[in-house]
Protein backbone atom coordinates (compact mmCIF):
# COMPACT_ATOMS: atom_id res chain seq x y z
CA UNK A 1 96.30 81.28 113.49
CA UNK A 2 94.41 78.25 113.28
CA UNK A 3 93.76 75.47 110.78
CA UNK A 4 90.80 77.02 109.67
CA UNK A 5 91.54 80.32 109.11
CA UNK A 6 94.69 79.14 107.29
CA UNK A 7 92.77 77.32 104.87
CA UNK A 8 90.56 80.34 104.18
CA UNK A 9 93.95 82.22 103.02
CA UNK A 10 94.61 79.66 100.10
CA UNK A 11 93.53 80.46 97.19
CA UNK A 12 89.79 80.62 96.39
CA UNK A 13 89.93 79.44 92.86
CA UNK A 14 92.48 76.29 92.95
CA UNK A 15 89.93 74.96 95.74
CA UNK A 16 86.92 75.66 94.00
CA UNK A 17 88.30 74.62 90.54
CA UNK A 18 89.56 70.61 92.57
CA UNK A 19 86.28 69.71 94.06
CA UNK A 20 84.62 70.71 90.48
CA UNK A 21 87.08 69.35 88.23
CA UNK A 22 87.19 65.70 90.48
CA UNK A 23 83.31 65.40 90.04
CA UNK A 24 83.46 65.90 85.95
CA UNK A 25 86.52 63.61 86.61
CA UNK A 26 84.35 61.12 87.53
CA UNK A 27 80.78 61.66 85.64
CA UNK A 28 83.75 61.54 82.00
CA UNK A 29 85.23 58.41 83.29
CA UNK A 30 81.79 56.64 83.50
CA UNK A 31 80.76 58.24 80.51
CA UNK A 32 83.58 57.10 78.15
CA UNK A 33 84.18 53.67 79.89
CA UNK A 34 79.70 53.26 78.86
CA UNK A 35 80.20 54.79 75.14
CA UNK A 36 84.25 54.04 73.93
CA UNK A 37 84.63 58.00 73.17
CA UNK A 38 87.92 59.07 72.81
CA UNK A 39 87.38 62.51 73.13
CA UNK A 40 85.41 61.74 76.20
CA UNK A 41 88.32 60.06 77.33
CA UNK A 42 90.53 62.81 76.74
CA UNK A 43 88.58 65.09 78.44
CA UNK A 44 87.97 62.85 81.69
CA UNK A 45 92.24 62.88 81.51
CA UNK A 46 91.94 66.65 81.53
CA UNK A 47 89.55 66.93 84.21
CA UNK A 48 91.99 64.39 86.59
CA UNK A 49 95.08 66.13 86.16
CA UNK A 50 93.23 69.52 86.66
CA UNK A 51 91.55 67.90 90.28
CA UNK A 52 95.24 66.96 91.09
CA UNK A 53 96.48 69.99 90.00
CA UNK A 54 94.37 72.43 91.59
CA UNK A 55 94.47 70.54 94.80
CA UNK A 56 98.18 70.58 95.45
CA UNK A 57 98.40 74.04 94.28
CA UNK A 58 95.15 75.15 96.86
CA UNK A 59 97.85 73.17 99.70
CA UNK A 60 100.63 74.75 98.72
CA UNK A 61 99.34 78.52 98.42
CA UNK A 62 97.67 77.89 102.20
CA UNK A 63 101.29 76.93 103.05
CA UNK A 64 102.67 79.85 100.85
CA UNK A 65 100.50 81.72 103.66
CA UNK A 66 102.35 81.25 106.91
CA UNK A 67 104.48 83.90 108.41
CA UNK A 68 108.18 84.12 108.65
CA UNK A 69 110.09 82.10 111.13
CA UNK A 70 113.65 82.62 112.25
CA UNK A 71 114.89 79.78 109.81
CA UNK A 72 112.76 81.12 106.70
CA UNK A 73 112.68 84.84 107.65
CA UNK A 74 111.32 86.02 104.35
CA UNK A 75 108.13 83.68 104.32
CA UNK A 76 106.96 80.92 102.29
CA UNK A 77 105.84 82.44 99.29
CA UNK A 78 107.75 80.66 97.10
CA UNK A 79 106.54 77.57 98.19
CA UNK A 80 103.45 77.62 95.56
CA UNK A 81 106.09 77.80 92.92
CA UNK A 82 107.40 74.45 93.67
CA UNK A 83 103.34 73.00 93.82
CA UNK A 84 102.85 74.47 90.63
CA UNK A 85 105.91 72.64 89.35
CA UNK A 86 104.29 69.11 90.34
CA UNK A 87 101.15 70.39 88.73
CA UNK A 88 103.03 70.92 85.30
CA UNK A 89 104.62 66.85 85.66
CA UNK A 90 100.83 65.67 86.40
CA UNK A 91 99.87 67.52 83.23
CA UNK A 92 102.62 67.07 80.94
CA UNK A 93 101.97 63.05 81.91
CA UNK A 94 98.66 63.48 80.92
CA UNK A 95 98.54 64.95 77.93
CA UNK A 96 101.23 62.40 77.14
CA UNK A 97 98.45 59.80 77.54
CA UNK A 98 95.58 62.21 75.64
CA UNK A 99 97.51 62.33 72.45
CA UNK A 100 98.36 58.28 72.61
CA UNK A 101 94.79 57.26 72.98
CA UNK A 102 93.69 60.04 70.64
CA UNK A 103 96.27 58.41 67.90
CA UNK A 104 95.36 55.06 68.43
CA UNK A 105 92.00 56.19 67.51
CA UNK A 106 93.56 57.52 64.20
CA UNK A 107 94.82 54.28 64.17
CA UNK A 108 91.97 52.25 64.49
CA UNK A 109 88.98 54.42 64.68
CA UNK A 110 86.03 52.95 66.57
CA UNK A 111 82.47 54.32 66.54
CA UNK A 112 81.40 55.87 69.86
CA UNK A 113 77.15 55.02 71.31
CA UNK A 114 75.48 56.70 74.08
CA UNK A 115 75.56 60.29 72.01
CA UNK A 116 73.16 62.01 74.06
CA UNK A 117 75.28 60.95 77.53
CA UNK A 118 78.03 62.22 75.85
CA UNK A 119 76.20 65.78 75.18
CA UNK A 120 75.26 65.76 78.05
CA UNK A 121 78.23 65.32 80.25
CA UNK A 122 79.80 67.53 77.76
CA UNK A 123 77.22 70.26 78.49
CA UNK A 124 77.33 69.85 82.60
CA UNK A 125 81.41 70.57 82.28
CA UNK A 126 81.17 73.21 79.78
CA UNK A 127 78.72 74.80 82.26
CA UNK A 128 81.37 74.05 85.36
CA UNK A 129 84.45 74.73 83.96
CA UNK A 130 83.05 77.60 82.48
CA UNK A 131 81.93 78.70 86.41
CA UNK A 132 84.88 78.40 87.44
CA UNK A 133 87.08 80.66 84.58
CA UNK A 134 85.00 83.19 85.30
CA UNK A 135 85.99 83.13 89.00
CA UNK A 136 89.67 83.22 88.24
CA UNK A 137 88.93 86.04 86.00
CA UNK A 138 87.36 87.98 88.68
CA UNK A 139 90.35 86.59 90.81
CA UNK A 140 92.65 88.23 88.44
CA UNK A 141 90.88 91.11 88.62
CA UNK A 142 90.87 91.80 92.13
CA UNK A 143 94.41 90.48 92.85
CA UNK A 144 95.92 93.23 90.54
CA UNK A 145 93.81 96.17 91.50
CA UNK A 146 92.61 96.57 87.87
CA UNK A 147 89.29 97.90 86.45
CA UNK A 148 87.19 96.29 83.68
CA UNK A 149 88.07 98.48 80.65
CA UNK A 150 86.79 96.59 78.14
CA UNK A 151 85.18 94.18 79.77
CA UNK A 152 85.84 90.70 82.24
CA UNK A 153 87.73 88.47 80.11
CA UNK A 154 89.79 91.18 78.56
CA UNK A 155 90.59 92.68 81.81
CA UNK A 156 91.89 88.82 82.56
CA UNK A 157 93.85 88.60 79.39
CA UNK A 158 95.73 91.38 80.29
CA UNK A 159 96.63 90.90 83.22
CA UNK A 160 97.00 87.42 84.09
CA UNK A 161 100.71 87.80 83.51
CA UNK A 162 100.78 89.92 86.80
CA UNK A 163 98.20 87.76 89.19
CA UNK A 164 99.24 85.14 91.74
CA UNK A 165 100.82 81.75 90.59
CA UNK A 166 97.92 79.50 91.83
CA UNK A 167 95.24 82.00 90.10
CA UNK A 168 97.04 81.82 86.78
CA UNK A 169 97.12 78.29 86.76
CA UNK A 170 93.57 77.71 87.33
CA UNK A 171 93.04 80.63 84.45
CA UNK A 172 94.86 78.68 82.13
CA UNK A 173 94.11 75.23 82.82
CA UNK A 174 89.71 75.80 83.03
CA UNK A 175 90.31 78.55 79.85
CA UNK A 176 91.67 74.70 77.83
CA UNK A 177 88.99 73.29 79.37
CA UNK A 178 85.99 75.00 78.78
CA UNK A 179 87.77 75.37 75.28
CA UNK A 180 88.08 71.11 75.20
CA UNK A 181 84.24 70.90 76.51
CA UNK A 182 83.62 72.43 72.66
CA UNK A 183 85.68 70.71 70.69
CA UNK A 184 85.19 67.26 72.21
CA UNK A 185 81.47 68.05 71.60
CA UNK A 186 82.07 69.36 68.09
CA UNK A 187 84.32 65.58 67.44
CA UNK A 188 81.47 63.87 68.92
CA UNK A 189 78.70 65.62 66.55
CA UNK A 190 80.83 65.00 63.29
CA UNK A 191 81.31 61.16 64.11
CA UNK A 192 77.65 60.84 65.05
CA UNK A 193 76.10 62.45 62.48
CA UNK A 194 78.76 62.82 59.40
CA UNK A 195 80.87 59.16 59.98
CA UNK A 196 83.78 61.49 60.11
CA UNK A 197 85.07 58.73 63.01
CA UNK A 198 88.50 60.19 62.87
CA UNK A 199 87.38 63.46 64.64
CA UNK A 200 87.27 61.36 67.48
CA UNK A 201 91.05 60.66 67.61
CA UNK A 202 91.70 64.12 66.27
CA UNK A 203 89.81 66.47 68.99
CA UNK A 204 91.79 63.93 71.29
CA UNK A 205 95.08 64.70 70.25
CA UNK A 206 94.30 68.56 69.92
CA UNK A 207 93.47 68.41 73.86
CA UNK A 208 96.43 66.95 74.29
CA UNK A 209 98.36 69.59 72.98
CA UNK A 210 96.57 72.13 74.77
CA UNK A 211 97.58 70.72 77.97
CA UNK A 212 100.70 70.89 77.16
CA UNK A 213 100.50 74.46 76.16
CA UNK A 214 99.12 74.71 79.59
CA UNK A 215 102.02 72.67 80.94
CA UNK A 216 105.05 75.05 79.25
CA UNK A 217 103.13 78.34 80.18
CA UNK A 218 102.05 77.33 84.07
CA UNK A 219 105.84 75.55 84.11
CA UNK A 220 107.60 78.44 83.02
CA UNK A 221 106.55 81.18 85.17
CA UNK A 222 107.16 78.92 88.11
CA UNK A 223 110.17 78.35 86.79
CA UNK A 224 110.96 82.16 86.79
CA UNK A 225 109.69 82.48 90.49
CA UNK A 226 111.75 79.93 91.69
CA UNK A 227 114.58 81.28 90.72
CA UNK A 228 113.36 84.88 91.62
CA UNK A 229 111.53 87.26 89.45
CA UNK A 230 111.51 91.43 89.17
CA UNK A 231 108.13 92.43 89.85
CA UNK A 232 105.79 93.61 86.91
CA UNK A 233 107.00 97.48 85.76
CA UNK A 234 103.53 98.70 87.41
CA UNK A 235 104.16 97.55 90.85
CA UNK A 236 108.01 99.16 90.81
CA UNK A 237 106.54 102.42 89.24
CA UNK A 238 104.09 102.71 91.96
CA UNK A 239 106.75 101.87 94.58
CA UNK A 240 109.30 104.50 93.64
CA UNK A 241 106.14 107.03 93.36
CA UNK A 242 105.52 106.70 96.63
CA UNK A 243 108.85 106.60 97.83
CA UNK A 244 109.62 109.84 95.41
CA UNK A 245 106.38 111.90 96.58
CA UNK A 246 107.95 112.00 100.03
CA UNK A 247 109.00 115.75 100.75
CA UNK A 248 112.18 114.67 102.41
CA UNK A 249 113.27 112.24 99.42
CA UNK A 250 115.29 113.53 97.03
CA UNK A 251 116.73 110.54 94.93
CA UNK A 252 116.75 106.63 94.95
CA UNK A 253 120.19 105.08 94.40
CA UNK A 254 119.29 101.37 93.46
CA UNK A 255 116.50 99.69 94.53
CA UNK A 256 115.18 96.14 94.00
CA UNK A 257 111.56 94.35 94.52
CA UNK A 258 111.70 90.58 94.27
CA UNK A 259 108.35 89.21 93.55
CA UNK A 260 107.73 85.87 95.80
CA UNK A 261 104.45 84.04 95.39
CA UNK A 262 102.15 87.02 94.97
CA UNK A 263 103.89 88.60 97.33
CA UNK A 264 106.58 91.61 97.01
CA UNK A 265 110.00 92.01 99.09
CA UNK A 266 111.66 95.52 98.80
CA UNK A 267 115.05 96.28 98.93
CA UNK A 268 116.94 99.61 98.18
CA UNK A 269 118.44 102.80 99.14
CA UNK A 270 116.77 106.33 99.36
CA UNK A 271 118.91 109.77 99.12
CA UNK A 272 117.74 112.29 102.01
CA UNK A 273 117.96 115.78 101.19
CA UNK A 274 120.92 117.83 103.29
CA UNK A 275 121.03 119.00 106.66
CA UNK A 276 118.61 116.51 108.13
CA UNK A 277 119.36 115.05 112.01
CA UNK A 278 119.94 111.60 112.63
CA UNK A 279 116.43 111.48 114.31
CA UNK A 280 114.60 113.22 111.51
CA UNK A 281 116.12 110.65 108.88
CA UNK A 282 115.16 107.66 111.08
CA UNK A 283 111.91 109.23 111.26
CA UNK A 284 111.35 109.32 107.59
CA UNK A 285 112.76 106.15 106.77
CA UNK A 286 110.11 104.39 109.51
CA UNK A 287 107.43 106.46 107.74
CA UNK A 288 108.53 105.64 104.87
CA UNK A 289 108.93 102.07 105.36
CA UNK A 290 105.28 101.92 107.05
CA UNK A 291 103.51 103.57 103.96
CA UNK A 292 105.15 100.80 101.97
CA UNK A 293 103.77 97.93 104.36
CA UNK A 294 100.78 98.99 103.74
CA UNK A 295 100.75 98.98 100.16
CA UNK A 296 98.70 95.74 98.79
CA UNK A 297 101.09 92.39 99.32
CA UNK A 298 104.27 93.95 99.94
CA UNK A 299 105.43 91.66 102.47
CA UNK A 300 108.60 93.40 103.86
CA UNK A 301 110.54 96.81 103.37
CA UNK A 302 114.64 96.83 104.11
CA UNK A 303 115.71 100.55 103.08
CA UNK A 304 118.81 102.49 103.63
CA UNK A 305 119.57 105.99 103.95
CA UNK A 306 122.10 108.36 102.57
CA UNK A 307 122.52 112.15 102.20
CA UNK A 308 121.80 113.51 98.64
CA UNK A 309 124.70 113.42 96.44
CA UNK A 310 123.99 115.68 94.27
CA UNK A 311 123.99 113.58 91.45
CA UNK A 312 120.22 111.90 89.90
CA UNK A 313 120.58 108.07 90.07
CA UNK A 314 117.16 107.32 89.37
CA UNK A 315 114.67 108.40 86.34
């Protein structure tokens, strides 16, 4: 596999969501630096440590990509985790520095100029960040098989929990900031056209905290996929379905599926029913094992085989 076609297996969003998030990095920075807005401040902070973000997770889910090798011979899929884990210390950092500026402004509250800039710049990343929730939405949607009931963003809601790490981090991290593209605008309004100058420092400060909402929730479920996480109760359900709907199946004594990345690694033991050849039960368990491969991102099937016991081990 070459270079380029392992950069089209990273994921779509993180890469789309860097290059976006580094130009309203940029158009913020000039923006605050012209009118001394806090908020705008705080939201060219968010933007950076979303670029940075979003690029070292889009590197480390092409890596997450590459096959086994003798030294690693379950893959790399674990090796987004550990991206996403420098993505949470670039965001905790800068949310540290959000809520500082944004209570110095408290502090000493300054009146911002260059409103309609402001609006404007506001208006363009509203408009981009927006673009690109929707596309981890869609993301979400496709990576865990699930139809719309209720609509896109519901759909997302639901089942973010079960997408890959890289997609939920670009769900959570554009859903604060499409959310911070309002309120900065709604701090910017009230100290233009009410005096209320400490809305400035206070829409700061509430971005802040946001990102490090987005910090604990991105930072724990990497945590949990470090260390090595059950898959989601719909993926086992449909695994043992399968592996129960085969005619010569009779029971499943233990089996395990270790979620990696957004991959799946499946472990167990099957119960043949009596009187079967050696031949026969390698048979099945090969077929068996094949219809499993091909299920979506299962990555690798290790199954043993017994005679039926008699006894039910699994319900």
């Amino acid at each position: 596999m070459g270079l380029l076609e392992k950069i089209k297996k990273g994921n779509t969003s993180s890469g789309v969501a860097a290059v976006g998030n580094i130009f309203l990095a940029g158009i913020k920075a000039v923006a605050a630096s012209i009118s001394g807005s806090g908020t705008m401040f705080a939201s060219a902070m968010h933007s950076l440590a979303d670029s940075i973000n979003q690029g070292f997770v889009f590197f480390g889910s092409v890596l997450a990509e590459l096959p086994p090798t003798k030294r690693f011979p379950t893959g790399f899929g674990r090796v987004i985790n550990i991206f996403c884990m420098i993505a949470v210390v670039v965001v905790t950092i800068m949310a540290y520095e959000t809520i500082k500026e944004g209570w110095h402004l408290l502090q000493h509250p300054i009146e911002a100029t260059n409103f309609f800039l402001n609006i404007i710049i506001l208006l363009i990343s509203f408009f981009v960040d927006g673009f690109i929730l929707v596309k981890a939405m869609k993301e979400i949607r496709d990576e865990t098989g699930t139809a719309e009931k209720g609509g896109l963003i519901r759909t997302a809601f639901q089942q973010v929990r079960k997408a890959a790490p890289a997609t939920r981090l670009v769900f959570y991290e554009d859903l604060v900031a499409t959310f911070s593209a309002v309120l900065a605008i709604i701090g910017i309004v009230l100290a233009q056209f009410f005096n209320v100058l400490a809305a400035d420092g206070i829409a700061s400060i509430i971005i802040g905290i946001l990102m490090l909402y987005v910090a604990y929730r991105v930072g724990y479920d990497n945590m949990a996929g470090l260390i090595g996480v059950a898959a989601p109760a719909e993926v086992e359900e449909n695994i043992t379905n399968i592996i129960l709907g085969h005619k010569d199946i009779v029971d499943i004594q233990q089996i395990r599926i270790i979620q990696e990345g957004r991959l799946y690694h499946v472990e167990g033991t099957i119960e043949l029913r009596k009187g079967m050849m050696l031949d026969e039960a390698d048979d099945v368990q090969i077929h068996l094992r094949n219809m499993l491969l091909n299920q979506p991102d299962v990555a690798d099937v290790v199954l043993g085989i017994l005679e039926d016991d008699g006894k039910i081990n699994w319900k």
